[in-house]
PDB file of N, CA and C in Angstrom:
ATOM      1  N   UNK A   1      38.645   9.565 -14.261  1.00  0.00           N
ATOM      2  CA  UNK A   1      37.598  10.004 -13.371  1.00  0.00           C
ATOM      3  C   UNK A   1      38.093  11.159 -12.520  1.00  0.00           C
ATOM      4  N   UNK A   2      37.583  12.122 -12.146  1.00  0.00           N
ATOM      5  CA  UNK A   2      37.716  13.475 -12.183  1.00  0.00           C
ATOM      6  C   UNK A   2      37.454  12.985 -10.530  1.00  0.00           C
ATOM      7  N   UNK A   3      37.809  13.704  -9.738  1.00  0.00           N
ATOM      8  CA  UNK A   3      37.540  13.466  -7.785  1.00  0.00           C
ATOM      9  C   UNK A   3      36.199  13.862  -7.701  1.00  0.00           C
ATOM     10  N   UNK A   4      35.434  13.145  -6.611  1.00  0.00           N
ATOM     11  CA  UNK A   4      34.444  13.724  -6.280  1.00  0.00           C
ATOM     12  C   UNK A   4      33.495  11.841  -6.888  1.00  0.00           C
ATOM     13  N   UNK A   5      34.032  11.583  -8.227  1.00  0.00           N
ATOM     14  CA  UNK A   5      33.029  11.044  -9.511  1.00  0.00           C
ATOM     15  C   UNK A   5      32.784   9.451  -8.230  1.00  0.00           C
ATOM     16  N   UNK A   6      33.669   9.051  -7.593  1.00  0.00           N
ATOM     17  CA  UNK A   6      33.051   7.804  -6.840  1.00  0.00           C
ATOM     18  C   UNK A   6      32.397   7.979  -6.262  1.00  0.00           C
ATOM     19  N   UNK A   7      32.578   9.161  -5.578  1.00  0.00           N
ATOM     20  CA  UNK A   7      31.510   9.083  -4.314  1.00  0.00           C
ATOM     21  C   UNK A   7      30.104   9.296  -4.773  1.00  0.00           C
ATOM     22  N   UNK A   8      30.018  10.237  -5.695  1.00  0.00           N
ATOM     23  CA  UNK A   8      28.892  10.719  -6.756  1.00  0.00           C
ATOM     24  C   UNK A   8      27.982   9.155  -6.978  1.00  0.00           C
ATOM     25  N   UNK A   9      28.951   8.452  -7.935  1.00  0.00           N
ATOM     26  CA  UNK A   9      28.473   6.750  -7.856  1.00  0.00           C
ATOM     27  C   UNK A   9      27.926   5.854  -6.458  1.00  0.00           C
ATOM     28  N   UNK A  10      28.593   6.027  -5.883  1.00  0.00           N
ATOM     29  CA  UNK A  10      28.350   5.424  -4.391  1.00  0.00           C
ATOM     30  C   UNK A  10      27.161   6.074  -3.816  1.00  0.00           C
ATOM     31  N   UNK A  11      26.907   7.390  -3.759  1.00  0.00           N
ATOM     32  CA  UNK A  11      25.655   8.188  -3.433  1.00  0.00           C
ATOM     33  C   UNK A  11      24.251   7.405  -4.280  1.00  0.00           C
ATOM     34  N   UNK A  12      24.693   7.323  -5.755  1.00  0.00           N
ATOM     35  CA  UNK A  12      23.788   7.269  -6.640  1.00  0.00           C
ATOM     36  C   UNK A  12      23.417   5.386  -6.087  1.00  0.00           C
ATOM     37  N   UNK A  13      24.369   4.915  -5.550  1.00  0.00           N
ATOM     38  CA  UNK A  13      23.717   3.172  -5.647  1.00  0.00           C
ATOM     39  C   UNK A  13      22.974   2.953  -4.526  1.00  0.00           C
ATOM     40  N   UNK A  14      23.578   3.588  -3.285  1.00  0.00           N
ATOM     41  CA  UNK A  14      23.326   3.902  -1.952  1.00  0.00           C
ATOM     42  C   UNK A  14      21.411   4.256  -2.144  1.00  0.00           C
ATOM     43  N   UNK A  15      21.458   5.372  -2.660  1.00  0.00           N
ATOM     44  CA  UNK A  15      20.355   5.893  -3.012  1.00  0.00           C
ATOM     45  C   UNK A  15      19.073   4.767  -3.920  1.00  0.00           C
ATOM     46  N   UNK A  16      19.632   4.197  -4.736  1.00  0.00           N
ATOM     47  CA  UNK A  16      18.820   3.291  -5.374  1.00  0.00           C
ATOM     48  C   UNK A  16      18.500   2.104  -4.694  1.00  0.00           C
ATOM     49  N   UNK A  17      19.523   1.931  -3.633  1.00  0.00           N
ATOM     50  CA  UNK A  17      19.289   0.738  -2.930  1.00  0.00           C
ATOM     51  C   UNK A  17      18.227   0.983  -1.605  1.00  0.00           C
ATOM     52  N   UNK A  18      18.474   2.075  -1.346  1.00  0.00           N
ATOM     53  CA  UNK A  18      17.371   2.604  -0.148  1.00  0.00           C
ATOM     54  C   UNK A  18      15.774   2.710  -1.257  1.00  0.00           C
ATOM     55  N   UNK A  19      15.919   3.528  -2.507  1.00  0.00           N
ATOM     56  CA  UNK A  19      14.400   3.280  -3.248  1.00  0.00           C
ATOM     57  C   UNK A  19      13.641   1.768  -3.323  1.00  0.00           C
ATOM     58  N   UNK A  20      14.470   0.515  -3.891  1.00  0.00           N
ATOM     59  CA  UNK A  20      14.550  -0.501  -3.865  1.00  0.00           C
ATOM     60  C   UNK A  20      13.966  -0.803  -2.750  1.00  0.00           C
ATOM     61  N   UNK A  21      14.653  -0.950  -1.207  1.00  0.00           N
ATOM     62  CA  UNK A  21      14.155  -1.181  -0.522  1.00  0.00           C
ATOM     63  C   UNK A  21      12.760  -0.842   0.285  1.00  0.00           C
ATOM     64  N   UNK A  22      12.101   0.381  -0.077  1.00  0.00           N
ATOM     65  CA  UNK A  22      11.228   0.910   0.410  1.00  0.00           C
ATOM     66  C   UNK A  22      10.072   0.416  -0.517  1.00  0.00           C
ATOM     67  N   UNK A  23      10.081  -0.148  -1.362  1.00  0.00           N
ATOM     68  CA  UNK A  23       9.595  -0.016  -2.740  1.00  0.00           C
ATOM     69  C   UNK A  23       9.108  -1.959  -2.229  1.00  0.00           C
ATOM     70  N   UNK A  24      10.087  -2.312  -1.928  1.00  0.00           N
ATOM     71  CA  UNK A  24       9.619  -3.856  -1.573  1.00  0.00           C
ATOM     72  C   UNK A  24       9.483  -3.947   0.097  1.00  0.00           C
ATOM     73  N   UNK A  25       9.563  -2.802   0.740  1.00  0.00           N
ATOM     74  CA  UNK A  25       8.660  -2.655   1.883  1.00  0.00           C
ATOM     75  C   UNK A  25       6.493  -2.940   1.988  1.00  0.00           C
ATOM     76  N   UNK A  26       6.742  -1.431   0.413  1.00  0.00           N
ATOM     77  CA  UNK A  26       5.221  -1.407   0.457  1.00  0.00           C
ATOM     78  C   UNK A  26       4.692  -2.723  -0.122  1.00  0.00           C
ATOM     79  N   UNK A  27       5.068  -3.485  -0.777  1.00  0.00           N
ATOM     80  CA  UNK A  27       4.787  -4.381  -1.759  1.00  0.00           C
ATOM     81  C   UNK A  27       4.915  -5.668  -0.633  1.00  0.00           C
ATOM     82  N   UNK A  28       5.656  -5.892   0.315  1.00  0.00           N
ATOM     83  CA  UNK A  28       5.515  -6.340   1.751  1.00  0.00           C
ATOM     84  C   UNK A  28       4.366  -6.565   2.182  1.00  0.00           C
ATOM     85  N   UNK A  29       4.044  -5.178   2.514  1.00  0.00           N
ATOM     86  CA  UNK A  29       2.734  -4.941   2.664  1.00  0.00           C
ATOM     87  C   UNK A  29       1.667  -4.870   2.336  1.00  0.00           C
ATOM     88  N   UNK A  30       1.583  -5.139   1.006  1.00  0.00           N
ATOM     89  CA  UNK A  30       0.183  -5.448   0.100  1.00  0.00           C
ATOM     90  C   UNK A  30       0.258  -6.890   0.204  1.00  0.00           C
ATOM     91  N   UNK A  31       1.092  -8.014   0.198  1.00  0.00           N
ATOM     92  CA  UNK A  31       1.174  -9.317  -0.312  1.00  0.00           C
ATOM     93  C   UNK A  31       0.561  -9.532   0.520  1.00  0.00           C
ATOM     94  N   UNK A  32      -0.359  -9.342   2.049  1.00  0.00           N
ATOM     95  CA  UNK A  32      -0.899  -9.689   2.713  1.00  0.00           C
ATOM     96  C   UNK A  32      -2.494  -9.808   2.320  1.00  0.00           C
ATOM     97  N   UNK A  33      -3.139 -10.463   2.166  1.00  0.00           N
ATOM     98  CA  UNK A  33      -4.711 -10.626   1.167  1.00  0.00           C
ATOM     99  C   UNK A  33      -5.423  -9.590   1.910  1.00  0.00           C
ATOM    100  N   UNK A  34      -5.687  -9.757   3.658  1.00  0.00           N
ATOM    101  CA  UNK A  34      -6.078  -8.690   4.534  1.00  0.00           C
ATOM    102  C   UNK A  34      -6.101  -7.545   4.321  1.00  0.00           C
ATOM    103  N   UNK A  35      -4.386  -7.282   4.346  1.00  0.00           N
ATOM    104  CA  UNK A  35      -4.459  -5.959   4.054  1.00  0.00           C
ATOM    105  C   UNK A  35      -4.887  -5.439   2.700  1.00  0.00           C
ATOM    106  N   UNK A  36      -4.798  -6.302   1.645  1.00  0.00           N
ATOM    107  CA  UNK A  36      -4.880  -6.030   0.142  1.00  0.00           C
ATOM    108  C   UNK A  36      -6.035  -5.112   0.475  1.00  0.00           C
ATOM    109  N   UNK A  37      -6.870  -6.379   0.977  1.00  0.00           N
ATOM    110  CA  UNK A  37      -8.553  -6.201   0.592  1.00  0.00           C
ATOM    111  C   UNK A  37      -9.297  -4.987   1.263  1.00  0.00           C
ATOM    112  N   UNK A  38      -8.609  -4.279   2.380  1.00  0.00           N
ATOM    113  CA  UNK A  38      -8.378  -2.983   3.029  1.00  0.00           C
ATOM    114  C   UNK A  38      -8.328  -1.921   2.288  1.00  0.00           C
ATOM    115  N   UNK A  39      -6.915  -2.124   1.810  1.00  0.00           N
ATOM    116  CA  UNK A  39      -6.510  -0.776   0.849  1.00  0.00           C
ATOM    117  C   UNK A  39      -7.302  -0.606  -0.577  1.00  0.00           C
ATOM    118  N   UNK A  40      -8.253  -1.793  -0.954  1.00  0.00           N
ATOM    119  CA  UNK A  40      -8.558  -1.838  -1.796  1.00  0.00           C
ATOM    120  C   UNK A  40     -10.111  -0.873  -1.598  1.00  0.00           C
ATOM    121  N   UNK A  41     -10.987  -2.097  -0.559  1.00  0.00           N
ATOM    122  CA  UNK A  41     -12.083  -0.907  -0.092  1.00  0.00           C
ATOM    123  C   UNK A  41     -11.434   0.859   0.397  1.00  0.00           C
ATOM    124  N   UNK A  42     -10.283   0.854   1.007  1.00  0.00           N
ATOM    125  CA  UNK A  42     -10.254   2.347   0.849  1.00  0.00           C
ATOM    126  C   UNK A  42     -10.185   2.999  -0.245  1.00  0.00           C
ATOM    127  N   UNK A  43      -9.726   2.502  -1.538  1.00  0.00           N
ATOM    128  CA  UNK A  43      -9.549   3.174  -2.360  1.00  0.00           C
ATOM    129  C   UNK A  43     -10.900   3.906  -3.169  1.00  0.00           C
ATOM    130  N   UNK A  44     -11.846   3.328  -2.503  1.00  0.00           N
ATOM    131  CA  UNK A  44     -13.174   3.494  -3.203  1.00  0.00           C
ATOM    132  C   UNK A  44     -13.885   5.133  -1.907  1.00  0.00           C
ATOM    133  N   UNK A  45     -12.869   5.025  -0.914  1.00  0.00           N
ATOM    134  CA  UNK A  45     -13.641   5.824   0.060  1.00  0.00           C
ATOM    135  C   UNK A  45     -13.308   5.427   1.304  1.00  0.00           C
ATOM    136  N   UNK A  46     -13.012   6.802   2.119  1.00  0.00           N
ATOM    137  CA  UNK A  46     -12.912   6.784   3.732  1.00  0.00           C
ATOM    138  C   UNK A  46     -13.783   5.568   4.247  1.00  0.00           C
ATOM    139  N   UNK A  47     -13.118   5.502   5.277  1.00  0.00           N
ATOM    140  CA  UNK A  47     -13.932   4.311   6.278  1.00  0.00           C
ATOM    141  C   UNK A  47     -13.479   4.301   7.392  1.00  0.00           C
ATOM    142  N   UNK A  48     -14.671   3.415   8.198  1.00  0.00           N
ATOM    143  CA  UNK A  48     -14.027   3.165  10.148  1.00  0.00           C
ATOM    144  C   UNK A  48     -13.489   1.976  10.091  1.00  0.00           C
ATOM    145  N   UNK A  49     -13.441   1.258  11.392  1.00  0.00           N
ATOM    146  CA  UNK A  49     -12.881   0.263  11.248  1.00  0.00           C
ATOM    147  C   UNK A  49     -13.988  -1.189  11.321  1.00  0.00           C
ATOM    148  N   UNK A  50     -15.151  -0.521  11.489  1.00  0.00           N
ATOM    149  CA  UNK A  50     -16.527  -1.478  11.568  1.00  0.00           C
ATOM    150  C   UNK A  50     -16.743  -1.312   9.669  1.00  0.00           C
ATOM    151  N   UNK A  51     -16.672  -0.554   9.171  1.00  0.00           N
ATOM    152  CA  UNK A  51     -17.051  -0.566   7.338  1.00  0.00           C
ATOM    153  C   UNK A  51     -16.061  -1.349   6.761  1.00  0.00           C
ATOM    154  N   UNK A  52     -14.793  -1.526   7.402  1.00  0.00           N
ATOM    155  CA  UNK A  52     -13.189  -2.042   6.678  1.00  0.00           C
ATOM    156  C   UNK A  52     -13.603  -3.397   6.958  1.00  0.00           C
ATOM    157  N   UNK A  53     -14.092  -3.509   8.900  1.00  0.00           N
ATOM    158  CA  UNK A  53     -14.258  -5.389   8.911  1.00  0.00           C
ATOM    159  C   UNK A  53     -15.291  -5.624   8.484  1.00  0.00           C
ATOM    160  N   UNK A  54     -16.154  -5.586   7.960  1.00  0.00           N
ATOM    161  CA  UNK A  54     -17.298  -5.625   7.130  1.00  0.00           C
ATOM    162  C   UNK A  54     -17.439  -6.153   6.103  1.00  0.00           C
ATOM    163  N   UNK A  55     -15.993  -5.198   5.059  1.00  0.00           N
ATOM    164  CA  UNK A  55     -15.183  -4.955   3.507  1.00  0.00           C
ATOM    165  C   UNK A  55     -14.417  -6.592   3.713  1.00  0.00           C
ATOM    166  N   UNK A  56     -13.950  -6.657   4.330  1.00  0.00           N
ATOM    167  CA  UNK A  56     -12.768  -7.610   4.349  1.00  0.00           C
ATOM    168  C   UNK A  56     -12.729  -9.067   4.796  1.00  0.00           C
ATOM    169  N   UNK A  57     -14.160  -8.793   5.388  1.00  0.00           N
ATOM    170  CA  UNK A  57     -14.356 -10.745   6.605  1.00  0.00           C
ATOM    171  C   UNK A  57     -13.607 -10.865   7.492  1.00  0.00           C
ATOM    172  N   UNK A  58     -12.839 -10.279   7.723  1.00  0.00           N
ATOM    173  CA  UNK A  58     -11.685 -10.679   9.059  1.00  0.00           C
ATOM    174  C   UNK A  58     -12.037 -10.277  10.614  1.00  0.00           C
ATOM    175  N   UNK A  59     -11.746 -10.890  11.206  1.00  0.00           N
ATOM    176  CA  UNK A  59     -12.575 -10.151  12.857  1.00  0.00           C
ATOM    177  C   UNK A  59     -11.783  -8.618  12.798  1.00  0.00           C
ATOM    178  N   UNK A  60     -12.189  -8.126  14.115  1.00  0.00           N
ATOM    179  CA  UNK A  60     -11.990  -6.454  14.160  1.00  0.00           C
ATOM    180  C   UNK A  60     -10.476  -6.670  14.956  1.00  0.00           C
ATOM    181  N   UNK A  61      -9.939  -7.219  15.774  1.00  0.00           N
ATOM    182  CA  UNK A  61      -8.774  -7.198  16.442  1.00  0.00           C
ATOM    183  C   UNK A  61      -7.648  -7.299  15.445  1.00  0.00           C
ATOM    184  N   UNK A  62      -8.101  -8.242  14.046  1.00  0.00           N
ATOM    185  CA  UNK A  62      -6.679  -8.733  13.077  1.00  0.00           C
ATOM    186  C   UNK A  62      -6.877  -6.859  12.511  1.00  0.00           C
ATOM    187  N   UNK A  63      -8.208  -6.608  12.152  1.00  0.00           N
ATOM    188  CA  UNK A  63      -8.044  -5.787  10.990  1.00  0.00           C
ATOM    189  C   UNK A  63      -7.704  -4.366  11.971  1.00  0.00           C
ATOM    190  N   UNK A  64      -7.728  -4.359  12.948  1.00  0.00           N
ATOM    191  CA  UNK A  64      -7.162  -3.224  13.172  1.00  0.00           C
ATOM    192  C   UNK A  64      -5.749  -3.460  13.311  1.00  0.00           C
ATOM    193  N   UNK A  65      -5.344  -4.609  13.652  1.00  0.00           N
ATOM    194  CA  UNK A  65      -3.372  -4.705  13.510  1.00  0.00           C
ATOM    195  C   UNK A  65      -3.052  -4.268  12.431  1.00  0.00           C
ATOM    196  N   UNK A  66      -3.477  -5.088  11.189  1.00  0.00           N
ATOM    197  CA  UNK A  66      -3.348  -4.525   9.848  1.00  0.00           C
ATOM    198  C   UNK A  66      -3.437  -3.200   9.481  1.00  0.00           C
ATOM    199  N   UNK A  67      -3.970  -2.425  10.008  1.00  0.00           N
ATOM    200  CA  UNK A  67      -4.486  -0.769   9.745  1.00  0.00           C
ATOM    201  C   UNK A  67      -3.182  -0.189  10.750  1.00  0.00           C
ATOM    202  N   UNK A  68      -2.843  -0.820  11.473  1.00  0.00           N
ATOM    203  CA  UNK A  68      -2.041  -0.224  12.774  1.00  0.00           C
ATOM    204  C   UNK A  68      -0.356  -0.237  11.878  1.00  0.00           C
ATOM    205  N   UNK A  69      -0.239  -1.370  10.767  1.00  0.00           N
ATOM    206  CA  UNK A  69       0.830  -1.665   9.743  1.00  0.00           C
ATOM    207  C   UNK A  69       0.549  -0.562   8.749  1.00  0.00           C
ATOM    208  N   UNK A  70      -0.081  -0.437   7.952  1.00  0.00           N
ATOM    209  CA  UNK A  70      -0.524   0.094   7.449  1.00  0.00           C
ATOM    210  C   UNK A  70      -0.294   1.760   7.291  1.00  0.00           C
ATOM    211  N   UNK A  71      -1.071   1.635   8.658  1.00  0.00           N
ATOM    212  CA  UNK A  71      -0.854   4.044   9.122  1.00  0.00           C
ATOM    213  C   UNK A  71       1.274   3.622   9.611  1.00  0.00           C
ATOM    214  N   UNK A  72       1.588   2.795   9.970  1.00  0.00           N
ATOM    215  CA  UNK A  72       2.828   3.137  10.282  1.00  0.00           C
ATOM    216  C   UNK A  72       3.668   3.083   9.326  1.00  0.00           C
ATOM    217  N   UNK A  73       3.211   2.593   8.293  1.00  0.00           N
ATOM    218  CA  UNK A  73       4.411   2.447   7.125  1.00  0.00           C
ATOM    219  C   UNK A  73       3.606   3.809   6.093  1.00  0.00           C
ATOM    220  N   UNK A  74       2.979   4.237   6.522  1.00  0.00           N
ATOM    221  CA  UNK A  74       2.677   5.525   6.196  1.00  0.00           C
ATOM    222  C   UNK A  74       1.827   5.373   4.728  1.00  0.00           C
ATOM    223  N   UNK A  75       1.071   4.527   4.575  1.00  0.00           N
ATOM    224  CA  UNK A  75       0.627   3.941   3.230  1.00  0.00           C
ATOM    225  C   UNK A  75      -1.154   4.930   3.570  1.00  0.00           C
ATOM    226  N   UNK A  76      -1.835   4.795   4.570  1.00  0.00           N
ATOM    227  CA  UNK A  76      -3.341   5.025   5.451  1.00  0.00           C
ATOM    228  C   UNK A  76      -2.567   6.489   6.230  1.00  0.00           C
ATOM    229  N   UNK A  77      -4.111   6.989   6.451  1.00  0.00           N
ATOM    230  CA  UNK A  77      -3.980   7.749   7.241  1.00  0.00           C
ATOM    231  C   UNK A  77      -4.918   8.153   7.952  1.00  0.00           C
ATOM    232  N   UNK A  78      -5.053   9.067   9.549  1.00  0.00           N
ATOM    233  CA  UNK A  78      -6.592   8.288   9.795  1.00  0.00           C
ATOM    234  C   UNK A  78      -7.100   9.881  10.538  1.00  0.00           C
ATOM    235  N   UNK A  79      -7.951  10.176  10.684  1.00  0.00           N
ATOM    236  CA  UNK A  79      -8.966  11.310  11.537  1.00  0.00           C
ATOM    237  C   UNK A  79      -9.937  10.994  12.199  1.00  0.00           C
ATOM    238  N   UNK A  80     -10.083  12.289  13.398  1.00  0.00           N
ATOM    239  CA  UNK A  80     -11.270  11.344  13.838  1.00  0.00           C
ATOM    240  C   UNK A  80     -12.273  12.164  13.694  1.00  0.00           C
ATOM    241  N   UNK A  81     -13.426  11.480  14.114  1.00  0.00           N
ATOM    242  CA  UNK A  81     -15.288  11.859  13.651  1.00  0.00           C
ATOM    243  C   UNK A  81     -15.790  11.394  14.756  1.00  0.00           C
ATOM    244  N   UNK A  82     -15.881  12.516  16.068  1.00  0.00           N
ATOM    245  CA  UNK A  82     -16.526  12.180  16.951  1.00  0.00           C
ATOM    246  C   UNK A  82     -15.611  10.762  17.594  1.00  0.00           C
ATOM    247  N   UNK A  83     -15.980   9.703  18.333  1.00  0.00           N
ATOM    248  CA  UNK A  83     -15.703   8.754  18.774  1.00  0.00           C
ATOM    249  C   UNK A  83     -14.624   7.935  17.474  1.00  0.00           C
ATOM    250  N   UNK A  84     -14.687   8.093  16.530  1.00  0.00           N
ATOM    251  CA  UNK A  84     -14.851   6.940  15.889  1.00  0.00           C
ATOM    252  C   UNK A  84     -13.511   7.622  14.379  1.00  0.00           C
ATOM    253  N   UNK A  85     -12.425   6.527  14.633  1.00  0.00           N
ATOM    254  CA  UNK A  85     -11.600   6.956  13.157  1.00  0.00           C
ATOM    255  C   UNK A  85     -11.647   6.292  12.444  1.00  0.00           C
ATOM    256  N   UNK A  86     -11.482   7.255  11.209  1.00  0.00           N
ATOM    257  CA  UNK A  86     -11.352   7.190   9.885  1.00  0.00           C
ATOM    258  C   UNK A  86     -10.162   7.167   9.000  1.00  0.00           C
ATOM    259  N   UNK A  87     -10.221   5.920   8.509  1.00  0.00           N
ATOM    260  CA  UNK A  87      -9.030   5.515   7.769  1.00  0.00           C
ATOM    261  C   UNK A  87      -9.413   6.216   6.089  1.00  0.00           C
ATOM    262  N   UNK A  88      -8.407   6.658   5.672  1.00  0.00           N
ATOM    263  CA  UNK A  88      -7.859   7.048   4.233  1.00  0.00           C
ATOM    264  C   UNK A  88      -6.862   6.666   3.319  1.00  0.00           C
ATOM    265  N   UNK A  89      -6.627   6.537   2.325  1.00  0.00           N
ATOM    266  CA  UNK A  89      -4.985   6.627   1.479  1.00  0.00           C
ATOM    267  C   UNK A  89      -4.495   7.774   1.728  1.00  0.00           C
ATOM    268  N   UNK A  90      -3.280   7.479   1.782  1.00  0.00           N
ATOM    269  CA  UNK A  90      -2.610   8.640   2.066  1.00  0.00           C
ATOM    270  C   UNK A  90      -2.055   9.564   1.011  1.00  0.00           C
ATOM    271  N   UNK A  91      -1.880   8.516  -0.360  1.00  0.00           N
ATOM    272  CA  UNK A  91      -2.258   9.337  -1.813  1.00  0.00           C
ATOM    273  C   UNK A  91      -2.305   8.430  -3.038  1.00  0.00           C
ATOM    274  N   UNK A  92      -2.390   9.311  -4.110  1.00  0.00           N
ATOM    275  CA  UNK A  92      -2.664   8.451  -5.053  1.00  0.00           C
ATOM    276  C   UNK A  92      -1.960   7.517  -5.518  1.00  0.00           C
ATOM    277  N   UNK A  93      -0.476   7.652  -5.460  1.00  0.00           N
ATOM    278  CA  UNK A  93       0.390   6.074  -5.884  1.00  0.00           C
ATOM    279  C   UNK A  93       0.220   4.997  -5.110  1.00  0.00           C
ATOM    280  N   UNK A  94      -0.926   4.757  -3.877  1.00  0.00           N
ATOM    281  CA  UNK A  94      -1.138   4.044  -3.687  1.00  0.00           C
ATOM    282  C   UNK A  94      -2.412   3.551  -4.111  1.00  0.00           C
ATOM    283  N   UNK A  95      -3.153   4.296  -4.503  1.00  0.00           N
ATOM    284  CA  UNK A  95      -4.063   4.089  -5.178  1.00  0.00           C
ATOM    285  C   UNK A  95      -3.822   3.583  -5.955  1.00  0.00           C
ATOM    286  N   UNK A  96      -3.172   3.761  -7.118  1.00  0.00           N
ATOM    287  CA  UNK A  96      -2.820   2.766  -8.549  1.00  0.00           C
ATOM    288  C   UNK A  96      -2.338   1.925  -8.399  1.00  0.00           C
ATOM    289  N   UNK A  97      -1.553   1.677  -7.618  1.00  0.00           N
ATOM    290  CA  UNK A  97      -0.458   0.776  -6.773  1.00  0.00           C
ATOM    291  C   UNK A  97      -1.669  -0.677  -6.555  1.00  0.00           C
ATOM    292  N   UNK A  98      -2.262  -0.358  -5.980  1.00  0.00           N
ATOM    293  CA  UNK A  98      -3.416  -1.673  -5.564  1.00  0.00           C
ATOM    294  C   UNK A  98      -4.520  -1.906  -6.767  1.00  0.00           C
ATOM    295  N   UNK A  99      -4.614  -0.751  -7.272  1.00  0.00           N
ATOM    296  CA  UNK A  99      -5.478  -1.073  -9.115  1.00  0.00           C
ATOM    297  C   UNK A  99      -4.694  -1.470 -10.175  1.00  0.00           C
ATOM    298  N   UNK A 100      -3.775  -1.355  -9.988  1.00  0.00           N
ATOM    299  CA  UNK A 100      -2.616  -2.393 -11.108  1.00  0.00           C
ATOM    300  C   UNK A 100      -2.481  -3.494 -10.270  1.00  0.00           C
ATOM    301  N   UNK A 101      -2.468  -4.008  -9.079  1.00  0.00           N
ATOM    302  CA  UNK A 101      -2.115  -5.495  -8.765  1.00  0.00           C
ATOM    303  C   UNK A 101      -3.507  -6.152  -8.766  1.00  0.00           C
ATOM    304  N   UNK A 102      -4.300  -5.269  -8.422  1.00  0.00           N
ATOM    305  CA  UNK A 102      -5.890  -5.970  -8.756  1.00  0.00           C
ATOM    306  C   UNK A 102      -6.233  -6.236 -10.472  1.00  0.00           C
ATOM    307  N   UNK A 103      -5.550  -5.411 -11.087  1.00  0.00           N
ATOM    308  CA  UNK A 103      -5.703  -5.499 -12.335  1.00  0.00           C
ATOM    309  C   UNK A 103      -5.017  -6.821 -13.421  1.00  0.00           C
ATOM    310  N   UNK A 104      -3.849  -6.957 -12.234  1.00  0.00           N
ATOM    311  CA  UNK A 104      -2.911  -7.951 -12.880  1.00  0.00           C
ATOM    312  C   UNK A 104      -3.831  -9.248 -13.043  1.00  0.00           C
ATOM    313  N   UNK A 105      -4.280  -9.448 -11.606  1.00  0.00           N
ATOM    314  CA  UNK A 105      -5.233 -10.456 -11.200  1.00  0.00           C
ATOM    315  C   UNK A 105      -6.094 -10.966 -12.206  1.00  0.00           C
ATOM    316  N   UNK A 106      -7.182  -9.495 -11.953  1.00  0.00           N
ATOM    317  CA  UNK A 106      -8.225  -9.816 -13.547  1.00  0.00           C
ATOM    318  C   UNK A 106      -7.323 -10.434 -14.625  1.00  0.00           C
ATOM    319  N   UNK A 107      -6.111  -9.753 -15.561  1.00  0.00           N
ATOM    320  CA  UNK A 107      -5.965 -10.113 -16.630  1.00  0.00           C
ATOM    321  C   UNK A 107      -5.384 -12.031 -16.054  1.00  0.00           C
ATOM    322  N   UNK A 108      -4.983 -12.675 -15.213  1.00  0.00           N
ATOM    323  CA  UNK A 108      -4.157 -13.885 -15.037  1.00  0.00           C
ATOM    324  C   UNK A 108      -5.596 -14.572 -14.628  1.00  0.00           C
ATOM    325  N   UNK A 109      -6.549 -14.511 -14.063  1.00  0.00           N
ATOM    326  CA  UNK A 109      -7.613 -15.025 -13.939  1.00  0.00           C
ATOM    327  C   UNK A 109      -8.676 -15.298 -15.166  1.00  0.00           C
ATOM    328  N   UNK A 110      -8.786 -14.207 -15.776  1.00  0.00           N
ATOM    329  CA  UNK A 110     -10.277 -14.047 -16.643  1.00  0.00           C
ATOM    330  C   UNK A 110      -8.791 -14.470 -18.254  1.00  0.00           C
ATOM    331  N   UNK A 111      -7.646 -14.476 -18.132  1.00  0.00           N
ATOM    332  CA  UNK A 111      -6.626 -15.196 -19.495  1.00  0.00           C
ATOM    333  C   UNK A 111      -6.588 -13.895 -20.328  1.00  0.00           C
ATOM    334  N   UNK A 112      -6.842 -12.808 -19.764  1.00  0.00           N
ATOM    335  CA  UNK A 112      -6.941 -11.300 -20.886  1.00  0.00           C
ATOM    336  C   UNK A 112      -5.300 -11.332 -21.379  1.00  0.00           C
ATOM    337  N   UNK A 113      -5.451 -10.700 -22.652  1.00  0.00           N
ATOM    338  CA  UNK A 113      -4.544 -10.401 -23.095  1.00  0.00           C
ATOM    339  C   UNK A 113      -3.407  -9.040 -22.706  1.00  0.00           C
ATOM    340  N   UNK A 114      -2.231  -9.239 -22.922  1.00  0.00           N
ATOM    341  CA  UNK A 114      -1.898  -8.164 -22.192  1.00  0.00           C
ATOM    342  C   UNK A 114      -1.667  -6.964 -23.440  1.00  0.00           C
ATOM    343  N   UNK A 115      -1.284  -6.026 -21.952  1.00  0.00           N
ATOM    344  CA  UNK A 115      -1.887  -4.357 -23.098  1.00  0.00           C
ATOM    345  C   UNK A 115      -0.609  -3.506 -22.070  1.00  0.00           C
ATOM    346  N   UNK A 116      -0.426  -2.345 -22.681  1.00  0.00           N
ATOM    347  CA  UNK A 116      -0.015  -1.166 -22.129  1.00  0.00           C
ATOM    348  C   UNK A 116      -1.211  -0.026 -21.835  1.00  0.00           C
TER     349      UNK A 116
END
């Protein structure tokens, strides 16, 4: 091994272990049904926080904690409209991100066969 080649390794695990971890941060954060069911109505379209508790059944105090998790782990993102903000995805891998675990669902519920 030529100098330099451990640390190179050590960078490279260091590095995978920080992806890893961020990776079962967001996934943290979906396992929550609340929030699921959030990110899920956003994915269809902007919203306030009266259209989200609406989307979701939960009173307005939980679902704005959840949104408050959410914009801080940087998953939402929000603007405002007059009085009143508007929550978004913040991009598309989270978008698929919640249509593949919704998807998993369908196939373990409805017994579908699996596919690529």
């Amino acid at each position: 091994m030529g100098p330099g080649t451990h640390g190179a390794g050590a960078r490279h695990a260091q590095e995978r272990g920080d992806r890893l971890e961020a990776a079962a941060s967001v996934l943290a954060l979906l396992a929550d049904r609340t929030r699921l069911a959030l990110m899920e109505r956003l994915c269809r379209s902007e919203a306030d926080v009266t259209t989200l508790t609406e989307a979701c059944g939960a009173a307005r105090p939980s679902v704005s904690q959840h949104l408050a998790k959410l914009r801080l782990a940087g998953l939402v993102s929000t603007r405002k409209d007059g009085r009143r903000v508007v929550y978004s995805l913040r991009h598309g891998h989270v978008r698929r991100l919640v249509d593949e675990a919704l998807n998993v669902a369908d196939h373990q519920l409805r017994s579908l066969p699996p596919h690529d």
